[in-house]
Protein backbone atom coordinates (compact mmCIF):
# COMPACT_ATOMS: atom_id res chain seq x y z
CA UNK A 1 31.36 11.54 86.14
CA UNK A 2 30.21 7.80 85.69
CA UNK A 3 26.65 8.92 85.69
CA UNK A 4 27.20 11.80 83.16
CA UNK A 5 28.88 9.08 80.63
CA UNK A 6 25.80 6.78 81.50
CA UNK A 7 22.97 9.03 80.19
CA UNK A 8 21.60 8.19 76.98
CA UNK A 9 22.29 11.49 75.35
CA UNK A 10 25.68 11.00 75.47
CA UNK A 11 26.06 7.43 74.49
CA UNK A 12 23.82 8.63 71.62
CA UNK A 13 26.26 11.00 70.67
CA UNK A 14 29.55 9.08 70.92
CA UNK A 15 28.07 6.30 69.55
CA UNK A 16 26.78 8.16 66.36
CA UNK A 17 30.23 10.57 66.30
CA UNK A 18 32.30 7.41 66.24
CA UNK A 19 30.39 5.68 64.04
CA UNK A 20 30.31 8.66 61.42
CA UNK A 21 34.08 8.99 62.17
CA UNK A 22 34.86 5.93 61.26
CA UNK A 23 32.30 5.80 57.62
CA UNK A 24 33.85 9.44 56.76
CA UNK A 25 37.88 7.90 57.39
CA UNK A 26 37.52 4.85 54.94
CA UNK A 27 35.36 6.72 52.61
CA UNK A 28 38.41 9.41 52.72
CA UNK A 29 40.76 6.15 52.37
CA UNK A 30 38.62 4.81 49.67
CA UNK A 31 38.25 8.61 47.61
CA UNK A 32 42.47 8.96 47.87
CA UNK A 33 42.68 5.55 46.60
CA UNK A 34 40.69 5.86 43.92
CA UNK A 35 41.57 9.36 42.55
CA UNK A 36 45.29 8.36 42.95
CA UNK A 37 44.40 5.29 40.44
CA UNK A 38 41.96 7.42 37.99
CA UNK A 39 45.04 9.96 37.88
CA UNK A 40 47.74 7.34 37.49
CA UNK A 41 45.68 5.70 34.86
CA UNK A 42 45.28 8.50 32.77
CA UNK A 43 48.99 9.41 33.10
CA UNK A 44 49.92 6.08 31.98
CA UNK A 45 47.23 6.58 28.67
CA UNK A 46 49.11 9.44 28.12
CA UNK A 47 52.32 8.06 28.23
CA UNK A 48 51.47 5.22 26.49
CA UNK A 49 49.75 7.12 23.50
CA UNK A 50 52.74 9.77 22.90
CA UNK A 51 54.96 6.26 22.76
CA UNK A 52 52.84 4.57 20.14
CA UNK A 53 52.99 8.20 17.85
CA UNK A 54 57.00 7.95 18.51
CA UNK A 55 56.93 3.95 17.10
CA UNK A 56 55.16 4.94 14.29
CA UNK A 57 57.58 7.44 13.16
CA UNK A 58 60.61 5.14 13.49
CA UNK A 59 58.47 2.21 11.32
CA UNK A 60 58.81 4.79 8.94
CA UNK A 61 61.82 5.74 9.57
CA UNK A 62 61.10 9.32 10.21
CA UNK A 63 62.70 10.04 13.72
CA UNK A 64 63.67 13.08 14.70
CA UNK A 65 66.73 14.10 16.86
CA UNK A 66 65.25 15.68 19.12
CA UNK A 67 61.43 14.39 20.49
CA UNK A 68 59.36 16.59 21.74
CA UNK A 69 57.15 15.80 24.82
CA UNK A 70 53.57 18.17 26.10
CA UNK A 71 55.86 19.22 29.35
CA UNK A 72 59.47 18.30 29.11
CA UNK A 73 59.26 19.28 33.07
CA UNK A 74 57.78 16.38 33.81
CA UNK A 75 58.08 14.20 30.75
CA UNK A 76 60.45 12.41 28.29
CA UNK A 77 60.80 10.17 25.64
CA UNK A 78 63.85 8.22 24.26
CA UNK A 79 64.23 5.78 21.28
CA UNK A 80 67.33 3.35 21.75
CA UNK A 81 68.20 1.25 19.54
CA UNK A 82 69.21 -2.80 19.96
CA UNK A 83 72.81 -1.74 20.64
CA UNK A 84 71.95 0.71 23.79
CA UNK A 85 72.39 3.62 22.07
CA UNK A 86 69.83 6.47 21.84
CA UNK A 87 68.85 7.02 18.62
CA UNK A 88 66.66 9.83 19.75
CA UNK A 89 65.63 11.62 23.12
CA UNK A 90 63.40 14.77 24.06
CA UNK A 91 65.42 17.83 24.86
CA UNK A 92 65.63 17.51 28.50
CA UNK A 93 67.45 14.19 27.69
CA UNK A 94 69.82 15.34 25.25
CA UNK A 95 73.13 13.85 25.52
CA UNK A 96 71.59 11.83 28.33
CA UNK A 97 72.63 8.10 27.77
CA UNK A 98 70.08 5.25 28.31
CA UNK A 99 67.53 6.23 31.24
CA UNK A 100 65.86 2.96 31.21
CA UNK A 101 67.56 -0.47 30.70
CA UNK A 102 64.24 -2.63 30.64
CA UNK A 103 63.26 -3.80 27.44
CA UNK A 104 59.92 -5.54 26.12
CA UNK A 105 60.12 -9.25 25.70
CA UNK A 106 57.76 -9.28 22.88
CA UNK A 107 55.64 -6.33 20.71
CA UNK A 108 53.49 -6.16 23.86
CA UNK A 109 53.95 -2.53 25.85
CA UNK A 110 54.87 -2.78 29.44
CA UNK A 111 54.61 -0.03 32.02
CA UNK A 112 57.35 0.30 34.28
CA UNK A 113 58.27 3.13 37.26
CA UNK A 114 61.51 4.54 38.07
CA UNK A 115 63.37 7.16 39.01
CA UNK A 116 65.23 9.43 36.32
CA UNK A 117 67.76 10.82 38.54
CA UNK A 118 68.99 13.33 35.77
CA UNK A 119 65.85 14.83 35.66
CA UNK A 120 65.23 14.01 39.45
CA UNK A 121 61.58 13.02 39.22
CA UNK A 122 59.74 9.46 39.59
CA UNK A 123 58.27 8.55 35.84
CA UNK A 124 55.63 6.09 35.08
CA UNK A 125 56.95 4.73 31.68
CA UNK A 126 55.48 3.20 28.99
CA UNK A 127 57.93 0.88 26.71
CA UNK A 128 57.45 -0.85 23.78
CA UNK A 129 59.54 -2.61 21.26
CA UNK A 130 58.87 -1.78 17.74
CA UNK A 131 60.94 -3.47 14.32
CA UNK A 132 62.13 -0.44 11.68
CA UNK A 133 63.27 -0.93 8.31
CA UNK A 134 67.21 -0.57 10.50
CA UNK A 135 66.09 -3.23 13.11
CA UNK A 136 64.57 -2.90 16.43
CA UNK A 137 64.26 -0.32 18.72
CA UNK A 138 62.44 0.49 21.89
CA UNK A 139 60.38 3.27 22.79
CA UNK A 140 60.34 4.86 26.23
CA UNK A 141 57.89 7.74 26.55
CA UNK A 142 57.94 8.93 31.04
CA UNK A 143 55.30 10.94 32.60
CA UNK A 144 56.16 12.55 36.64
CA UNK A 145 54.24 11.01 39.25
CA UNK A 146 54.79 14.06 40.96
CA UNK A 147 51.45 15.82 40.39
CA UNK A 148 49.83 12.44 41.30
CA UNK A 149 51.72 12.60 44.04
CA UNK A 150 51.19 16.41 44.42
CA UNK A 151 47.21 16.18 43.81
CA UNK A 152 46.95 13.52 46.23
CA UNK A 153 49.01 14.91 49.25
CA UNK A 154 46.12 17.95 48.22
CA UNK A 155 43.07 16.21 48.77
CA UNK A 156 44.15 14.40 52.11
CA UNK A 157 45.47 17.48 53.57
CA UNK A 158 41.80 19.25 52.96
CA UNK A 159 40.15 15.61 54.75
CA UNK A 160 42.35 15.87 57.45
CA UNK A 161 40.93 19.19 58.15
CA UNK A 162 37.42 18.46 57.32
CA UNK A 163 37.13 15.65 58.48
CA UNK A 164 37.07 16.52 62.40
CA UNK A 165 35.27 19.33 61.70
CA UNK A 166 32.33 17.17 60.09
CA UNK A 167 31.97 14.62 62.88
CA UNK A 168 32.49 17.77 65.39
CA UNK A 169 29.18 19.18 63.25
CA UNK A 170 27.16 15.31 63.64
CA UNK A 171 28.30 14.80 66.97
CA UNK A 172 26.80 18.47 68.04
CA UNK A 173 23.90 17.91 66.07
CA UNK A 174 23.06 14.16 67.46
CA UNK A 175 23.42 16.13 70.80
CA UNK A 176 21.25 18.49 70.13
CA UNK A 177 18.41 15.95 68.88
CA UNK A 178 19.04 13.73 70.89
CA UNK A 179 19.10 15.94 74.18
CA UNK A 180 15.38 17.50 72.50
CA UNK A 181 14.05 13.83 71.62
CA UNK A 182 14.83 12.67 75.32
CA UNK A 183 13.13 16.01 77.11
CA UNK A 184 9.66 14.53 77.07
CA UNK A 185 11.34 11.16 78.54
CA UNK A 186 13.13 13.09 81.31
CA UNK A 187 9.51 15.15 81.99
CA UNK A 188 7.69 11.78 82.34
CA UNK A 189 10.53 10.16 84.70
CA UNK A 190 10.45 13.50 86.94
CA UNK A 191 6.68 13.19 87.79
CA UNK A 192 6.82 9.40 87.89
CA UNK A 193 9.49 9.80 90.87
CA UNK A 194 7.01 12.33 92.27
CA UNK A 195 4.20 10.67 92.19
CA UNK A 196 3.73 8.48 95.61
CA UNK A 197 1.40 6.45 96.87
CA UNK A 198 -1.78 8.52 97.98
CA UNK A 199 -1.01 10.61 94.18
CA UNK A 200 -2.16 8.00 91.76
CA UNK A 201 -4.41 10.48 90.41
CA UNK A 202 -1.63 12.19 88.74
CA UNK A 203 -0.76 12.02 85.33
CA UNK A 204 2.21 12.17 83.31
CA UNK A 205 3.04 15.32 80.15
CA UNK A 206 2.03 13.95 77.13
CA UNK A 207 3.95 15.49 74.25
CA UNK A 208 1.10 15.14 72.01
CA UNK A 209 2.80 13.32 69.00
CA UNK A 210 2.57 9.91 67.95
CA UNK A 211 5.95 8.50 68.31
CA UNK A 212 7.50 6.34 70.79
CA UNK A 213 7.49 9.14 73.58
CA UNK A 214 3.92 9.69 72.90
CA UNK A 215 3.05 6.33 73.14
CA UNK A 216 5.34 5.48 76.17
CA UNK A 217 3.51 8.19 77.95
CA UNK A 218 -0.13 7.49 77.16
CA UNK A 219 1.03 4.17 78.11
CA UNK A 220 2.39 5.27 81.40
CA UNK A 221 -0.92 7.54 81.91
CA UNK A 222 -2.77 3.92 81.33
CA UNK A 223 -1.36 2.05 83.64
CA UNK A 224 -1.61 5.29 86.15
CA UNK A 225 -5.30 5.03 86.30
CA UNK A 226 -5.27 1.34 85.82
CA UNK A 227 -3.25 1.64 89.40
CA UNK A 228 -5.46 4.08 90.66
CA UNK A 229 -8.47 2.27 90.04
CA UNK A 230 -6.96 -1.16 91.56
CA UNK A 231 -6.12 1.17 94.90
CA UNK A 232 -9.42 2.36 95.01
CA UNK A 233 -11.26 -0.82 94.69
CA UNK A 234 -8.41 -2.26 97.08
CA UNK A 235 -9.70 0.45 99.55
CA UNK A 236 -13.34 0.26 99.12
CA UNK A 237 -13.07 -3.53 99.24
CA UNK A 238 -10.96 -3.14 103.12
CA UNK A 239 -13.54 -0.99 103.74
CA UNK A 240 -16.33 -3.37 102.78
CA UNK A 241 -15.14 -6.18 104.09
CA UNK A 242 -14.58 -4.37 107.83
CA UNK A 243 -17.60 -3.09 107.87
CA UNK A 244 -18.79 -6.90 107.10
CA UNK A 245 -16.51 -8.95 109.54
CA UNK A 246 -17.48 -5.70 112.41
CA UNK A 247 -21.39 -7.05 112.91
CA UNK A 248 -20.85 -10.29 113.52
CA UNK A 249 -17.73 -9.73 114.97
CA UNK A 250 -20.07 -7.59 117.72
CA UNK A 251 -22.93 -9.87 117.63
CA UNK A 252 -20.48 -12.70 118.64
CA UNK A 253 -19.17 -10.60 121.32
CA UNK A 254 -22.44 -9.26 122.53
CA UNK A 255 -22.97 -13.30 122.97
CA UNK A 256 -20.89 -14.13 124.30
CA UNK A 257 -20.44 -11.57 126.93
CA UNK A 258 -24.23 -12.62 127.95
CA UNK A 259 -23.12 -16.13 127.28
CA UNK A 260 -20.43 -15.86 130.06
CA UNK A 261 -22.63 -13.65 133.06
CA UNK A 262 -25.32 -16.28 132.44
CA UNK A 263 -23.50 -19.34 132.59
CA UNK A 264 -26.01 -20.72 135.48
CA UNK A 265 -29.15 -20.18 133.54
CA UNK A 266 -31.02 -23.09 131.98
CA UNK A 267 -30.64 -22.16 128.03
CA UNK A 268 -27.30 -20.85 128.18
CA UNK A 269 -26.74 -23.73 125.24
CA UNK A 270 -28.98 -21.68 123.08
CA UNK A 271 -26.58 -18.87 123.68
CA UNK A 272 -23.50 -20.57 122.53
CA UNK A 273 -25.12 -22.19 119.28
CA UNK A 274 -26.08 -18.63 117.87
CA UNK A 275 -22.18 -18.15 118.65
CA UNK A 276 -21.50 -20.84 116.81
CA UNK A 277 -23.07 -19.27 114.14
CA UNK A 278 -21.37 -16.11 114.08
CA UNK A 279 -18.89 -18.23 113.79
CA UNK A 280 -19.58 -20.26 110.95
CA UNK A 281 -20.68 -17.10 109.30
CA UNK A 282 -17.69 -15.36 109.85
CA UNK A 283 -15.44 -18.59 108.48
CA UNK A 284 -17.65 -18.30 105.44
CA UNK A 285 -16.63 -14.66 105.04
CA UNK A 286 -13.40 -15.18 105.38
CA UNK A 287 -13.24 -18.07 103.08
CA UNK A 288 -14.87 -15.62 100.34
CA UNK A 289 -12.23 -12.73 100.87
CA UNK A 290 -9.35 -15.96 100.76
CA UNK A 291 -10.94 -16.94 97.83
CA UNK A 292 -11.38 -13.77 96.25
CA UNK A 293 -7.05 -12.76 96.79
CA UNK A 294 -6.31 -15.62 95.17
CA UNK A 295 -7.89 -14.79 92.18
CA UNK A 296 -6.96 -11.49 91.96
CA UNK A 297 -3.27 -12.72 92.39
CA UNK A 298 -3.92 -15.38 89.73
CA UNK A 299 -5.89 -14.13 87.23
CA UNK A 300 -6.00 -17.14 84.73
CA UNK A 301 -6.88 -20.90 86.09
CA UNK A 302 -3.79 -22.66 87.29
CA UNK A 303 -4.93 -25.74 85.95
CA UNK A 304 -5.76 -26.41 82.05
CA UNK A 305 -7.32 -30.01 81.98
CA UNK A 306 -10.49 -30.79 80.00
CA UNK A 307 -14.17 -30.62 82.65
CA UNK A 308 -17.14 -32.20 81.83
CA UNK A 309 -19.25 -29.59 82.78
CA UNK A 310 -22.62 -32.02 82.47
CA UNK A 311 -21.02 -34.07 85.28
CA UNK A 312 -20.39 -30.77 87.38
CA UNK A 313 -23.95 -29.32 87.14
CA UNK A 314 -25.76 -32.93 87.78
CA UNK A 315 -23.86 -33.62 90.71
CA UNK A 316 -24.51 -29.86 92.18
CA UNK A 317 -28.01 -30.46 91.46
CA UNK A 318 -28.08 -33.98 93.13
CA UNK A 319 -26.76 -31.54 96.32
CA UNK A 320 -29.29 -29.08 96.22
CA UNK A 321 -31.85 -32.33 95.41
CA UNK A 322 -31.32 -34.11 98.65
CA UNK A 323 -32.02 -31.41 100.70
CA UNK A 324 -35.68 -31.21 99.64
CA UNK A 325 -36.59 -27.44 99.08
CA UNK A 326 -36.63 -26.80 96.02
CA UNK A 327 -37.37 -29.13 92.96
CA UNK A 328 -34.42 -29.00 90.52
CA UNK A 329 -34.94 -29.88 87.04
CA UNK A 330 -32.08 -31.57 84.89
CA UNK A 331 -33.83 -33.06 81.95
CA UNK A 332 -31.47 -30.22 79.48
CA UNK A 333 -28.57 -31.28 80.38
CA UNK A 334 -26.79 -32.34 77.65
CA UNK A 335 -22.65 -33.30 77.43
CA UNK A 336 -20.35 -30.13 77.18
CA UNK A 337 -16.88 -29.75 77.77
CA UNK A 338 -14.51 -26.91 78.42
CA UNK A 339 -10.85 -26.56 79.80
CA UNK A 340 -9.72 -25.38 82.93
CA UNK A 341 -9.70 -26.02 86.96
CA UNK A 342 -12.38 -28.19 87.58
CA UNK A 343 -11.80 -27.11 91.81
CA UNK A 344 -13.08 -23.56 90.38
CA UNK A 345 -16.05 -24.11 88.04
CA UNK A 346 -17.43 -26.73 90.78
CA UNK A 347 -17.34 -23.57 92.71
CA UNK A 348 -18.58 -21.34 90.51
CA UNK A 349 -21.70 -23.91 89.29
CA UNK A 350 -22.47 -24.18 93.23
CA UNK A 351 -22.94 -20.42 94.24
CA UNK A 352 -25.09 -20.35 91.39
CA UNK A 353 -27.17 -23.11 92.17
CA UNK A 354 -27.25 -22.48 95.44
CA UNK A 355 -28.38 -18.66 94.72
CA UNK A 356 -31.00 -19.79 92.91
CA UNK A 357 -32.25 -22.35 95.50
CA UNK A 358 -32.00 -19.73 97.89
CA UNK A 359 -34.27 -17.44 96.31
CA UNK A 360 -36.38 -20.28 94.24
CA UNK A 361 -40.74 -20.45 95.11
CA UNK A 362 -40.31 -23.96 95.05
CA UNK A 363 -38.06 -25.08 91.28
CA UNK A 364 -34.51 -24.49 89.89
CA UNK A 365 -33.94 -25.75 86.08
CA UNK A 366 -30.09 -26.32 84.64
CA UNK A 367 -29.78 -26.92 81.34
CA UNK A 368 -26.25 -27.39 79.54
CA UNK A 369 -26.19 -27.27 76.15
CA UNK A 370 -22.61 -27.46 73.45
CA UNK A 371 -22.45 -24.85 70.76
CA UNK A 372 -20.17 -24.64 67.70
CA UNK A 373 -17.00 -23.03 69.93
CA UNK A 374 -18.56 -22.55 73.80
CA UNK A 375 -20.58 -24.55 76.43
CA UNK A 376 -23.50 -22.49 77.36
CA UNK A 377 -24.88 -23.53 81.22
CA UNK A 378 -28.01 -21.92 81.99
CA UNK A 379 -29.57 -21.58 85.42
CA UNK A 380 -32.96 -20.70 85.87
CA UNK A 381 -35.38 -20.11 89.10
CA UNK A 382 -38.94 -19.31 89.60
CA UNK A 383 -38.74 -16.34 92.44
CA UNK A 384 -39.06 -12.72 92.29
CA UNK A 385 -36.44 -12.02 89.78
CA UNK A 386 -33.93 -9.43 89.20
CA UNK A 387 -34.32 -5.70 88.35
CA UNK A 388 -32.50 -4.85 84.89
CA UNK A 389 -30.87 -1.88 86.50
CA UNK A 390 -29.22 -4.40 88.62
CA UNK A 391 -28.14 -7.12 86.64
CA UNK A 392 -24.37 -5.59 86.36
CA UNK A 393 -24.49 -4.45 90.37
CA UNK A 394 -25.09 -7.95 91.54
CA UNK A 395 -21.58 -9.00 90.67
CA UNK A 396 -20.10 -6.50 92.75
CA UNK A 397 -18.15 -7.86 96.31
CA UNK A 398 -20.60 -6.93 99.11
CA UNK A 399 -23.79 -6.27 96.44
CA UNK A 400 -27.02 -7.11 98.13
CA UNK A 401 -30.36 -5.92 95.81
CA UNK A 402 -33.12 -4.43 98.29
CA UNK A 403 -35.76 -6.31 97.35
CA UNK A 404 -37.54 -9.64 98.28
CA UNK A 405 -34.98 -11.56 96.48
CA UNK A 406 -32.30 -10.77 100.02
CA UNK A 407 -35.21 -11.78 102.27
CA UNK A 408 -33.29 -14.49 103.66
CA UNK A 409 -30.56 -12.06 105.14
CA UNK A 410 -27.56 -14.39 104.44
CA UNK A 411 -24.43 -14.76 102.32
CA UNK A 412 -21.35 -12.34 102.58
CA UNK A 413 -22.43 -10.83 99.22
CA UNK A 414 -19.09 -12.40 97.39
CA UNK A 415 -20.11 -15.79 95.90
CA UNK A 416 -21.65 -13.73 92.72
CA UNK A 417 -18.07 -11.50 92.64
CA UNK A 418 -16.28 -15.08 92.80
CA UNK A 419 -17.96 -16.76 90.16
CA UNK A 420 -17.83 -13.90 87.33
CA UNK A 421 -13.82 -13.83 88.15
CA UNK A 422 -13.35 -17.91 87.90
CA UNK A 423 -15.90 -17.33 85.01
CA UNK A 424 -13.80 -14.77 83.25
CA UNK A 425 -10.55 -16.17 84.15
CA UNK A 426 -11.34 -19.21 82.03
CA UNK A 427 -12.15 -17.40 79.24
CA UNK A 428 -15.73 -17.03 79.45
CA UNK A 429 -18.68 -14.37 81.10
CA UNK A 430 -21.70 -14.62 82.69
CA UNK A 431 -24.76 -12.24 82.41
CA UNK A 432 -28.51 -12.38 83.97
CA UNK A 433 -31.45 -13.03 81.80
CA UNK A 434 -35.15 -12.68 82.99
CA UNK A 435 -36.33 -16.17 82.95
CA UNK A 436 -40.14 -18.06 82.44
CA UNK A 437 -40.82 -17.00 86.33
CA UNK A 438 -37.43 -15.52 87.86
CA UNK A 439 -33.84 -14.97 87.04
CA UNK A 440 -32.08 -16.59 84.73
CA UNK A 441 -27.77 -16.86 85.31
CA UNK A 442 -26.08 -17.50 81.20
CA UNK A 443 -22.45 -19.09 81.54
CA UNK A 444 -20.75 -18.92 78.47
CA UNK A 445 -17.33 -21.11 78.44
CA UNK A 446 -15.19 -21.61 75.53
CA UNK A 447 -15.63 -25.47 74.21
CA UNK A 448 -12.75 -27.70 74.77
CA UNK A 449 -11.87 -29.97 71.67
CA UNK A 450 -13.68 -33.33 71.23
CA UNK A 451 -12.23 -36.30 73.15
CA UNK A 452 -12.44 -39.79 73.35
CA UNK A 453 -13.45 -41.90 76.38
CA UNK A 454 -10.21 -42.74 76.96
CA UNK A 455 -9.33 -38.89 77.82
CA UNK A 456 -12.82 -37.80 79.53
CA UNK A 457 -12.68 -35.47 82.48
CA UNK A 458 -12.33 -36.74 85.36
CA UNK A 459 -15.96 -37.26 87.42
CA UNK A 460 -17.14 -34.58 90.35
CA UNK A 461 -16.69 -37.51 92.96
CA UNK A 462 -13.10 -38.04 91.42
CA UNK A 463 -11.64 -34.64 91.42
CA UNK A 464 -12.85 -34.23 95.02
CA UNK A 465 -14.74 -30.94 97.17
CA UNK A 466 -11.38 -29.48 97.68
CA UNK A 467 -12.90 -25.54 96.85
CA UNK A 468 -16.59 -26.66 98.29
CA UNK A 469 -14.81 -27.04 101.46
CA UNK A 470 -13.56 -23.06 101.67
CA UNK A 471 -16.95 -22.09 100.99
CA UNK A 472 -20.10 -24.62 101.16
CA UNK A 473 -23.03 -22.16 100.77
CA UNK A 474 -23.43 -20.24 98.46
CA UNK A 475 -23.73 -16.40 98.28
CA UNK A 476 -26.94 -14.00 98.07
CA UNK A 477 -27.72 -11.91 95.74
């Protein structure tokens, strides 16, 4: 029973039958009040009128004995005179003596109610006090309330009826809408509770209008293949990343298995540094797929602090520099400045850099350069290049490109994925670009606002190698 009174349909209708209920009983209130006055206020005109014709006639001294009233039923008038006595009355107050003892106090009228019990009825009176040629006299002139009264009792016995029956009538028909608003809304709910975890493929009934059930399932039918598509790049990137960690995790096995039933032989050493290896390859790996949660948990850079982004690039270059393969060439980079998690962009600078030492003939150029509202950082090497077709695939966790520029054989085919999600989770993308003799990597950052010396990022060497330390080499194309 508690979970029939908690729908929404029939809240809806309560709410709206009360509501209703309670507009139609004060407007009733309101339309009893009001007609009672309106009728009242043209009895008293009436009254008031028939005793200003009966004052004229005794200024002139031209009463009659007997007044006569519209409906003596439910009138009267009476003249008395300063004494008390009548000096003329309608006929059903004929040898009546004074019906009503108030008197003016001045030529003003005054209206006055009371209860003629000779004639039995409730009269709203109109007096007034006129002077005659004889002296003064007043003038009562009565008109029933009863038909007010009569009129009234009328009208609130038809509301009393119709009133019920009109919130019975918006109380069925709130019901009714509300019960054929809320179908589409109990459609979507039943497949959502059907839908389980290996059925994201299923949608919910649109009902085709553009209203907020429409939209609330289009919305729901979003976010259904928004799901889907997370689960399946959630599967294919398990699936990836065990078919990744199974080779080496073999190879290292295979070693050391032949490691162990050789232990006597001379370069058994040899044996356990390719281990090693493995090892050091697998840490990398799993570093990358560490890395790579995190930022699919946290989408946006926990930190929001102004980087120098010059300082970032020169020192990754001084890195790649002192290991002597490749000539790196810094001469275009200028001072540029974004916000966000310096940790992140140090690692995102390095994979580059690193990628394009990797794959480098012998020179890697940075440039940095600070535009009107972004920092563009452009890295640049002189190898084989990169296929157009491919310049969206590379990006992709576990993309390798089969061509001479994955001659090497390493990486764990993430560092690429990681830096286009710390690059887009500060605000920013990266694309591919063929370059004077290679490829060509375009970071685009938004541009932090100007700041003083006082406030400059802090340096590479202060903000530490915290990320470099998860992963210090970068990833293959």
């Amino acid at each position: 029973m508690r979970s029939w009174f908690s729908t929404v349909r029939i809240r809806t209708t309560i709410v709206a039958t009360l509501v209703v209920t309670v507009a139609l009983v004060i407007g009733a209130l309101v339309l009893l009040a009001v007609q009672r006055n309106t009728l009242l206020t043209s009895l008293e005109r009436s009254a008031d009128t028939r005793a200003a014709d009966v004052a004229g006639l005794a200024k002139r001294s031209a009463l009659p004995e007997t007044l006569t009233a519209a409906n003596e039923d439910t009138a009267f008038t009476q003249v008395v005179g300063a004494s008390g006595k009548v000096l003329a009355a309608s006929e059903n107050l004929r040898g009546a003596g004074r019906v009503v003892t108030t008197a003016p106090g001045s030529d003003a009228p005054i209206l006055i109610t009371r209860e003629i019990p000779r004639l039995g009825r409730t009269f709203r009176i109109s007096a007034r006090t006129v002077t005659t040629p004889t002296g003064k006299v007043t003038v009562y002139a009565g008109d029933s309330v009863g038909a007010v009264d009569e009129t009234t009792d009328r009208l609130a016995i038809v509301l009393a009826f119709g009133l019920p029956l009109l919130a019975g009538l918006v109380g069925l028909t709130t019901w009714k809408v509300a019960g054929r608003a809320l179908r589409p809304v109990e459609a979507i709910r039943s497949e959502v509770s059907e839908i389980g975890e290996g059925e994201l493929h299923r949608r919910v009934p649109e009902p085709g209008t553009d209203d907020e059930v429409g939209r609330l399932a289009r919305t729901m039918n979003a976010m259904l293949a928004r799901l889907s598509q997370a689960s399946d790049r959630q599967q294919a990137f398990v699936s990836d990343a065990s078919h990744e960690l199974q080779s080496p995790l073999t190879s290292l096995r295979a070693r050391l298995e032949v490691n162990l039933a050789s232990r006597d032989e001379p370069d058994w050493r040899s044996g356990e540094r390719e281990a090693l290896l493995e090892v050091t390859e697998m840490q990398r790996l799993v570093d990358d797929l560490l890395t790579l949660a995190r930022l699919d948990a946290q989408p946006h850079p926990p930190a929001h602090i102004p980087v120098d982004l010059d300082d970032l690039v020169l020192a990754e270059s001084q890195r790649i520099r002192s290991r002597g393969r490749v000539v790196v060439d810094t001469n275009r980079v200028s001072a540029g400045q974004t916000t966000g998690d310096p940790d992140q962009l140090r690692r995102a600078l390095r994979n580059v850099l690193g990628n394009a030492e990797r794959h480098a003939a012998g020179a890697v150029t940075a440039s940095v350069q600070e535009l009107a509202d972004r920092v563009e950082v452009r890295i640049s090497d002189d190898g084989a290049g990169i296929p157009e077709e491919d310049r969206e695939r590379i990006f992709e966790r576990f993309a390798r490109i089969d061509d001479a520029r994955t001659r090497d054989g390493t990486g764990t085919g993430l560092g690429l994925a990681i830096t286009r999600a710390i690059v887009m989770a500060h605000g920013g993308r990266i694309t591919v670009e063929n370059g004077v003799a290679g490829a060509c990597f375009v970071i685009d950052l938004p541009s932090a606002e100007p700041l003083t010396s006082s406030t400059k990022a802090a340096s590479p060497s202060e903000v530490g190698d915290d990320l470099g330390q998860l992963g210090r080499r970068p990833d293959a194309r």
